[in-house]
Protein backbone atom coordinates (compact mmCIF):
# COMPACT_ATOMS: atom_id res chain seq x y z
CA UNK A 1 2.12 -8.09 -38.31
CA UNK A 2 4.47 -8.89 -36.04
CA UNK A 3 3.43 -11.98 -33.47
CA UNK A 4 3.41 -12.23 -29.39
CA UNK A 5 6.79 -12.18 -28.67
CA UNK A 6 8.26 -9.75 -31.09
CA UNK A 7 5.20 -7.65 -30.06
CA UNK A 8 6.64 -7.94 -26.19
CA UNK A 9 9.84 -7.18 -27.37
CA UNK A 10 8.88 -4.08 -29.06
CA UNK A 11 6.73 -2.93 -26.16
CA UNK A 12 9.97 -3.91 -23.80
CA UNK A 13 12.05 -1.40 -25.70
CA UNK A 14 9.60 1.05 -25.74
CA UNK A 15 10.63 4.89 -24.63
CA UNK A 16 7.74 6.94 -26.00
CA UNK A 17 7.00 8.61 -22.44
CA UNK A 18 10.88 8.50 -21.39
CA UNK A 19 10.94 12.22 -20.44
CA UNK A 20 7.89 12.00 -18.20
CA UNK A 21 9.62 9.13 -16.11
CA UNK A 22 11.11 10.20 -12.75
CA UNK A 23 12.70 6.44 -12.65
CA UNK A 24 13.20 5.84 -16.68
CA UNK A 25 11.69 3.71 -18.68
CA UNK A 26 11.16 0.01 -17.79
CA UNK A 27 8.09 -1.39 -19.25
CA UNK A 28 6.71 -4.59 -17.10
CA UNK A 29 3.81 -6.79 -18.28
CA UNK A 30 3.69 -10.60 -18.87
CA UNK A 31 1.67 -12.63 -21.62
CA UNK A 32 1.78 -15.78 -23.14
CA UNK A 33 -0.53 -16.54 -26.27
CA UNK A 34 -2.63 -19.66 -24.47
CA UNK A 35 -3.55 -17.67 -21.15
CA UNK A 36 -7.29 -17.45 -20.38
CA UNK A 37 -6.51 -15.09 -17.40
CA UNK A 38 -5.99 -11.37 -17.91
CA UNK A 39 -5.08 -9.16 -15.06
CA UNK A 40 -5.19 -5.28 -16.20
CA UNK A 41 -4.19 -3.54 -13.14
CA UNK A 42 -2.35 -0.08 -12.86
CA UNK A 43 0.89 0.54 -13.24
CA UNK A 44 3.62 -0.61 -11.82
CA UNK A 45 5.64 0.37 -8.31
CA UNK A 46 9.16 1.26 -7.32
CA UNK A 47 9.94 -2.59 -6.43
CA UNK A 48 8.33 -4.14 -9.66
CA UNK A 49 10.08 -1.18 -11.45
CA UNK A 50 13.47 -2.20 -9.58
CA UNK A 51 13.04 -6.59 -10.38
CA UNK A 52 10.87 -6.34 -13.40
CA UNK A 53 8.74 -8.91 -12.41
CA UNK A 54 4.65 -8.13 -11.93
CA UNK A 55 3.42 -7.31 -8.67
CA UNK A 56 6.87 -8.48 -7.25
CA UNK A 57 5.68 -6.73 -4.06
CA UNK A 58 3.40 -6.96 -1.08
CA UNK A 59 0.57 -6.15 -3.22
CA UNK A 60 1.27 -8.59 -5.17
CA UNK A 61 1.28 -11.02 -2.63
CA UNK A 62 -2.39 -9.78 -1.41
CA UNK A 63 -3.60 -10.40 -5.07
CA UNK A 64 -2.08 -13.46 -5.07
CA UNK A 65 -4.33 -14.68 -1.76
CA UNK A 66 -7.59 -13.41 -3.40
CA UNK A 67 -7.08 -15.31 -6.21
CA UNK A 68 -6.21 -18.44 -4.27
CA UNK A 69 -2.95 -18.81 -6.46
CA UNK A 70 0.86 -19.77 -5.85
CA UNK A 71 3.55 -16.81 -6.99
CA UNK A 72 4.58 -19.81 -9.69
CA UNK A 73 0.92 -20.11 -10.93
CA UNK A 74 0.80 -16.51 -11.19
CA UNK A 75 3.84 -15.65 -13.17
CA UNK A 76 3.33 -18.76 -15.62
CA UNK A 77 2.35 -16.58 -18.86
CA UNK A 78 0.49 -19.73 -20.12
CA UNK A 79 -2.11 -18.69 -17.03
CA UNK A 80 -2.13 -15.03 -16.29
CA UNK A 81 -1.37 -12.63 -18.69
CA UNK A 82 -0.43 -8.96 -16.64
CA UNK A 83 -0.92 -6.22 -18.72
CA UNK A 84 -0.98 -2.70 -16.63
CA UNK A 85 -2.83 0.21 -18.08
CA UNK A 86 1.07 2.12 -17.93
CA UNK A 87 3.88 -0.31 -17.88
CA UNK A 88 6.26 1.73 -16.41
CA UNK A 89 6.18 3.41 -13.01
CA UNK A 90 4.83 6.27 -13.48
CA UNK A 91 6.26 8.37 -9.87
CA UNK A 92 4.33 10.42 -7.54
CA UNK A 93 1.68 12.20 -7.11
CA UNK A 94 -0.48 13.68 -4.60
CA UNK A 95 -1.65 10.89 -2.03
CA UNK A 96 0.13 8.06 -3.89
CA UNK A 97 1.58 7.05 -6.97
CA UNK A 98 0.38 8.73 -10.11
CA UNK A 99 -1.85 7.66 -12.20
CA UNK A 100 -0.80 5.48 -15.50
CA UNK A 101 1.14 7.12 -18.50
CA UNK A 102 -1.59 7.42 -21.19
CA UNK A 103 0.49 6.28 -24.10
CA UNK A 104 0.52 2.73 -23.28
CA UNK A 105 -2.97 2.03 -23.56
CA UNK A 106 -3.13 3.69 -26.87
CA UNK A 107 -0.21 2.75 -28.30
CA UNK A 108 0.25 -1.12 -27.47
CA UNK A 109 -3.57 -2.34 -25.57
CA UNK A 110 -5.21 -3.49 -28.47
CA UNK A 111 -2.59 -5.03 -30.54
CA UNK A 112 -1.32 -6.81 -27.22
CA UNK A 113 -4.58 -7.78 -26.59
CA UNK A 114 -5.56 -9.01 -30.47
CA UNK A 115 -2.32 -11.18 -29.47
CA UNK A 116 -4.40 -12.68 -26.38
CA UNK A 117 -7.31 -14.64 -28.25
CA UNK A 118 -7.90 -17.25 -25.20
CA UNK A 119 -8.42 -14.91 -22.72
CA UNK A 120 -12.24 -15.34 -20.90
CA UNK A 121 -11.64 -13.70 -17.61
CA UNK A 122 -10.11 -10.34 -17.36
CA UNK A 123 -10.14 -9.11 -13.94
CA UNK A 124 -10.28 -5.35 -13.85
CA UNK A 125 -7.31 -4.40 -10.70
CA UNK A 126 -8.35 -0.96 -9.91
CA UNK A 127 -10.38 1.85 -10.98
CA UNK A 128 -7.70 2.80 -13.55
CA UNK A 129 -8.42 -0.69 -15.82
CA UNK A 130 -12.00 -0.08 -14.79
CA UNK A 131 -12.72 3.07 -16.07
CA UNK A 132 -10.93 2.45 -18.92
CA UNK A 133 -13.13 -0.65 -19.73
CA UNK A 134 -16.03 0.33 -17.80
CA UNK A 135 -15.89 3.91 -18.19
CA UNK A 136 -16.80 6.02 -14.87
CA UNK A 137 -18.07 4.87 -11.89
CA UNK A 138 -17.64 3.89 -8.25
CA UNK A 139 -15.26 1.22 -7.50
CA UNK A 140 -16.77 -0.03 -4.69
CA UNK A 141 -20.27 -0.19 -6.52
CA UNK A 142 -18.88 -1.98 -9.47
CA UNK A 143 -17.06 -5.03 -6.82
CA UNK A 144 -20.32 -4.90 -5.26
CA UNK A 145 -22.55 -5.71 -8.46
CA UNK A 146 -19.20 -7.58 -10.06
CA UNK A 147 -21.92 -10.42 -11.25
CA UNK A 148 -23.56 -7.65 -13.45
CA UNK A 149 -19.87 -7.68 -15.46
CA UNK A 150 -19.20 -11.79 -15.77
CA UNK A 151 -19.27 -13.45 -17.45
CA UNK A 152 -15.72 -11.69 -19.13
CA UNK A 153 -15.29 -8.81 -16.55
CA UNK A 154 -14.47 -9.32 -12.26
CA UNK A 155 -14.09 -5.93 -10.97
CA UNK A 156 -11.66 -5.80 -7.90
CA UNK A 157 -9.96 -2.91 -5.68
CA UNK A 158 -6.62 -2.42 -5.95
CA UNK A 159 -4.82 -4.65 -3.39
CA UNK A 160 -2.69 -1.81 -1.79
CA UNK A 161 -2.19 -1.41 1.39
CA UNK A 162 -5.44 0.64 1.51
CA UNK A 163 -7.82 -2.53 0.72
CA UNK A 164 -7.14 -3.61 3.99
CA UNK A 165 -9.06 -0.96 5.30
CA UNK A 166 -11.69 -1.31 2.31
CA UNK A 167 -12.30 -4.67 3.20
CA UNK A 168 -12.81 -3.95 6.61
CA UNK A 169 -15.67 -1.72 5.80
CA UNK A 170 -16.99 -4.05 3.36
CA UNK A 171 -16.82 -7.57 4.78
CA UNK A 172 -18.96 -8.80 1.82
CA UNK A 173 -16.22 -8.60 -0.39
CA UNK A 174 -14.60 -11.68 1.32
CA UNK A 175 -18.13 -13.46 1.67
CA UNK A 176 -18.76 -12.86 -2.09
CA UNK A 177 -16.52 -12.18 -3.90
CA UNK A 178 -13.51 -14.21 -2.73
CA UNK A 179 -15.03 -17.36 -3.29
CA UNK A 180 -16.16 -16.58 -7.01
CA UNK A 181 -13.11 -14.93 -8.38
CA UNK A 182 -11.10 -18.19 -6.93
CA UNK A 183 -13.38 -20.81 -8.69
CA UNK A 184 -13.45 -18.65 -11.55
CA UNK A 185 -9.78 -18.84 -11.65
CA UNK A 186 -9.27 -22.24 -10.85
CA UNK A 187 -12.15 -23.42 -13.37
CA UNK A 188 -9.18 -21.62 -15.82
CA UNK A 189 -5.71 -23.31 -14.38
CA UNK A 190 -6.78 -26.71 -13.34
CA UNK A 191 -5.63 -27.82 -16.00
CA UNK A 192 -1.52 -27.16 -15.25
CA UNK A 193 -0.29 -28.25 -11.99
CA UNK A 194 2.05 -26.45 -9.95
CA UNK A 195 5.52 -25.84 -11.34
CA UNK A 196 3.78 -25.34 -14.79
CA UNK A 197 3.36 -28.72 -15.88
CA UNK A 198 0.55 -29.54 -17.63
CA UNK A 199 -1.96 -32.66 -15.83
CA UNK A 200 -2.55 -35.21 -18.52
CA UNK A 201 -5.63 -37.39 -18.16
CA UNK A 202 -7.85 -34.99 -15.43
């Protein structure tokens, strides 16, 4: 069995969907085998697809502020694994991106995740991660009741564009919400300080 990183590389080189790829394979994710953080969002966009870093991109940067977390917090592995449903971008389709290749989630999910054993918050980006761990539903009702899914799951929209307008019609996702998911994930990453060095004696 192979372990974390030889795992990432394999997934890295993967081309199993390669024809169905308008851009070409580039699988993006991000794990490291002490993070207690998992963020399973959707798939990534034509920027991410273009750097290869996660959510390298303005919604990125609104995920980012919900979670109350600096971009070097965010891409320290020891913190946040990023695992998308479909790690490569997937191109478009009506109203948007399309929706993730299936093949990642059954080919790599669970032996990434068997990889992952310190993960106790996995905050579901999306109704794609949602559905697959949730199974059907309304998005909105699921942020709404998020406490019914703690203490392992934290529904959340996607933080496109679009949630602007979400949150706008549903200011108690701010009131609510906000301030849980960012003691939640600073209860997990108090312990290494900016920059990724680890706080001895706090």
């Amino acid at each position: 069995m192979p372990d974390l990183d030889d795992l990432l590389a394999e997934i890295r080189a993967c081309r199993a969907c390669a024809e169905y790829l308008p851009l070409g394979p580039r699988p993006v994710l991000q794990a490291g085998a002490g993070a207690r953080i998992l963020v399973a969002s959707q798939a990534p966009g034509t920027r991410v697809h273009t750097s290869g870093v996660p959510f390298d991109d303005p919604s990125g940067d609104r995920l980012r502020a919900w979670l109350g977390v600096t971009r070097a917090q965010f891409h320290d592995p020891r913190l946040f694994a990023i695992v998308p449903m479909g790690f490569c971008y997937p191109g478009r389709g009506a109203g948007g991106d399309s929706p993730p290749r299936p093949e990642c989630a059954q080919l790599w999910r669970d032996r990434l995740l068997s990889r992952l054993p310190s993960i106790d918050l996995v905050l579901l980006v999306g109704s794609h991660a949602q559905q697959h761990v949730l199974g059907k539903g309304s998005m909105t009702d699921r942020v709404r009741r998020f406490r019914d899914h703690l203490p392992l799951h934290l529904p959340l929209p996607h933080p496109s564009w679009r949630s602007r307008l979400w949150e706008a019609r549903n200011p108690w996702f701010g009131e609510e919400v906000i301030p849980e998911l960012r003691r939640l994930v600073a209860a997990r990453i108090g312990d290494i300080a900016e920059g990724g060095v680890e706080r001895r004696g706090a």
